[in-house]
Protein backbone atom coordinates (compact mmCIF):
# COMPACT_ATOMS: atom_id res chain seq x y z
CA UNK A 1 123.42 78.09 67.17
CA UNK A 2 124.42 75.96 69.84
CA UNK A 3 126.07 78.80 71.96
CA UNK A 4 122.97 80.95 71.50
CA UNK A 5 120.42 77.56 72.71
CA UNK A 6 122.40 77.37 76.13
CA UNK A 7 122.56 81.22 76.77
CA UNK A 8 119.17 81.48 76.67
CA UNK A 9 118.02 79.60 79.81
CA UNK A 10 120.77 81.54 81.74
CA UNK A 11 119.33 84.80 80.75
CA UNK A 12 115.46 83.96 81.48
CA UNK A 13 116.69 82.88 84.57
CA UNK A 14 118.60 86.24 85.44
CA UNK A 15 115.49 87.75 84.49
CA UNK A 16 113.34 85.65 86.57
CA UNK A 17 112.42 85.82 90.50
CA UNK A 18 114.76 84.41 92.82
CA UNK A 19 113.11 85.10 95.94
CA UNK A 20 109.84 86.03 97.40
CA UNK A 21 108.40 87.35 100.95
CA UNK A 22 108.16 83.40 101.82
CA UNK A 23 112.18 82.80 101.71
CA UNK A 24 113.76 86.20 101.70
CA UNK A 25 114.82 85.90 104.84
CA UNK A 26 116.87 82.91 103.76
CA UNK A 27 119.17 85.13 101.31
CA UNK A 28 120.93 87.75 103.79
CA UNK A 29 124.05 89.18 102.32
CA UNK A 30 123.03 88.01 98.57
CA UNK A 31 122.11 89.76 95.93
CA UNK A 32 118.69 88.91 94.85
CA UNK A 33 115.36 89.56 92.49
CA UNK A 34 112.72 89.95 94.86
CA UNK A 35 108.86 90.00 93.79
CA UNK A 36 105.87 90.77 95.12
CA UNK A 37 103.26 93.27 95.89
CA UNK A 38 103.79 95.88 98.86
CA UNK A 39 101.00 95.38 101.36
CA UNK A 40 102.17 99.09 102.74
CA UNK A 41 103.44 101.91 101.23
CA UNK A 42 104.48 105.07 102.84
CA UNK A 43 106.36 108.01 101.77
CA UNK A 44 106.13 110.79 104.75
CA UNK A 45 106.41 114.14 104.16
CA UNK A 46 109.73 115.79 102.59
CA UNK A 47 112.05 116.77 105.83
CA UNK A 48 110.00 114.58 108.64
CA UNK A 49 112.21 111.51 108.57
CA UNK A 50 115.99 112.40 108.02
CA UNK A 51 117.19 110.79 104.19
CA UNK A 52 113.56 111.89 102.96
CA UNK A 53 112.61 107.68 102.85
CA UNK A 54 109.76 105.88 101.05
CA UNK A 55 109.68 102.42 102.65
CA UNK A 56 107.68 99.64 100.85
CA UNK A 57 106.52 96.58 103.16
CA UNK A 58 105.88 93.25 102.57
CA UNK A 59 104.04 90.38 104.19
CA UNK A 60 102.17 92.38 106.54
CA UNK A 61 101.65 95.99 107.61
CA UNK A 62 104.11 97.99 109.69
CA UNK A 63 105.44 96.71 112.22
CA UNK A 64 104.10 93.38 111.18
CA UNK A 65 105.74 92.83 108.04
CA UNK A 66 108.17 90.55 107.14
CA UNK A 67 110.43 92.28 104.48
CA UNK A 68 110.75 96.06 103.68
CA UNK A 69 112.36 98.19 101.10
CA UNK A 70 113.65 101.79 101.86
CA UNK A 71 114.07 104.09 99.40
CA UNK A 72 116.10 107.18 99.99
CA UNK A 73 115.17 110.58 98.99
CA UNK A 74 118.48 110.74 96.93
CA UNK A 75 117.31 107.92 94.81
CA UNK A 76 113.60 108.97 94.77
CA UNK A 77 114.19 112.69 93.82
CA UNK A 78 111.08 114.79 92.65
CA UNK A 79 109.45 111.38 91.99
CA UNK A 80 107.91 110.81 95.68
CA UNK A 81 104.28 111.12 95.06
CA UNK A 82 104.57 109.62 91.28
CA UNK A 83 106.40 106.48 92.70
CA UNK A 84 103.32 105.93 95.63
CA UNK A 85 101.06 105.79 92.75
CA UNK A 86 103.26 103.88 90.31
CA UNK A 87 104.13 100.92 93.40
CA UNK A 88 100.95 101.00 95.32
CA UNK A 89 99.05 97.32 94.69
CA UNK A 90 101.16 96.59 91.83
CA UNK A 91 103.05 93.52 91.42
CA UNK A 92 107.14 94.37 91.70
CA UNK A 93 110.52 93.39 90.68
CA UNK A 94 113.33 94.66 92.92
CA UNK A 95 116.83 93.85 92.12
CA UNK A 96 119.19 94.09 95.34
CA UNK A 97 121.57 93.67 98.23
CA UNK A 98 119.40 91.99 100.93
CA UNK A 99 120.55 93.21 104.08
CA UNK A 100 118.68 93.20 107.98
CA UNK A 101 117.65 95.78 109.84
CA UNK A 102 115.86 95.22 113.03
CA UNK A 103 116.64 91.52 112.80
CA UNK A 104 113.90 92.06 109.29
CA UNK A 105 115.27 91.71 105.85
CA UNK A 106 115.54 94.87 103.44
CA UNK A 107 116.91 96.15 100.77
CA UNK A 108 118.28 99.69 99.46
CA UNK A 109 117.64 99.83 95.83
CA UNK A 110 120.50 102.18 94.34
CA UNK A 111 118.58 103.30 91.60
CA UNK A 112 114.84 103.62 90.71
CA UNK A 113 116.17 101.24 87.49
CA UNK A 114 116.26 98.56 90.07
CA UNK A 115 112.61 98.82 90.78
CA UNK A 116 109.99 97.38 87.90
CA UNK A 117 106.59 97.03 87.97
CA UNK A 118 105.78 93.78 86.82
């Protein structure tokens, strides 16, 4: 009973947020939970962007946002236009390598798994 008493806080706190658009930037080259709610969403046409991406953005519209997440077309599949209904304006857990690009943190989920709505 003991054992099982101190594994729980551990596991709540796996589960739990570790960062948000406010101190992202602070965790380059960790891996994180992120959470929040995209303030952008855009998924352009199959073929017009090479890799087929979706981005999310955070804090602020494109190019005035302060975190993004890019979702390739491998990862996205035949899901595009179910996943810009499923993300848009709802609050999300993203579990991932936070990385820069454009001096603006971001990270590649590997799997749709690692993308909840909260």
């Amino acid at each position: 009973m003991f054992a099982t008493l101190l594994a729980c806080p551990a596991v709540a706190q796996q589960d739990g947020c570790t960062v948000s658009t406010a101190n992202v930037h602070e965790h380059i080259g960790a891996t994180v939970v992120f959470c929040g709610t995209p303030s952008t969403l855009h998924a352009p046409r199959p073929g017009k962007v090479k890799g087929d991406p979706v981005y999310l953005n955070f804090g602020g519209e494109y190019p005035h946002h302060t975190f993004s997440v890019l979702i390739w077309g491998d990862v996205v599949g035949k899901q595009r236009e179910k996943l810009v209904k499923r993300y848009s304006g709802k609050a999300l857990r993203i579990h991932g390598w936070v990385k820069t690009y454009k001096e603006k943190p971001i990270i590649y989920p590997k799997s749709l798994k690692d993308i909840e709505v909260e």
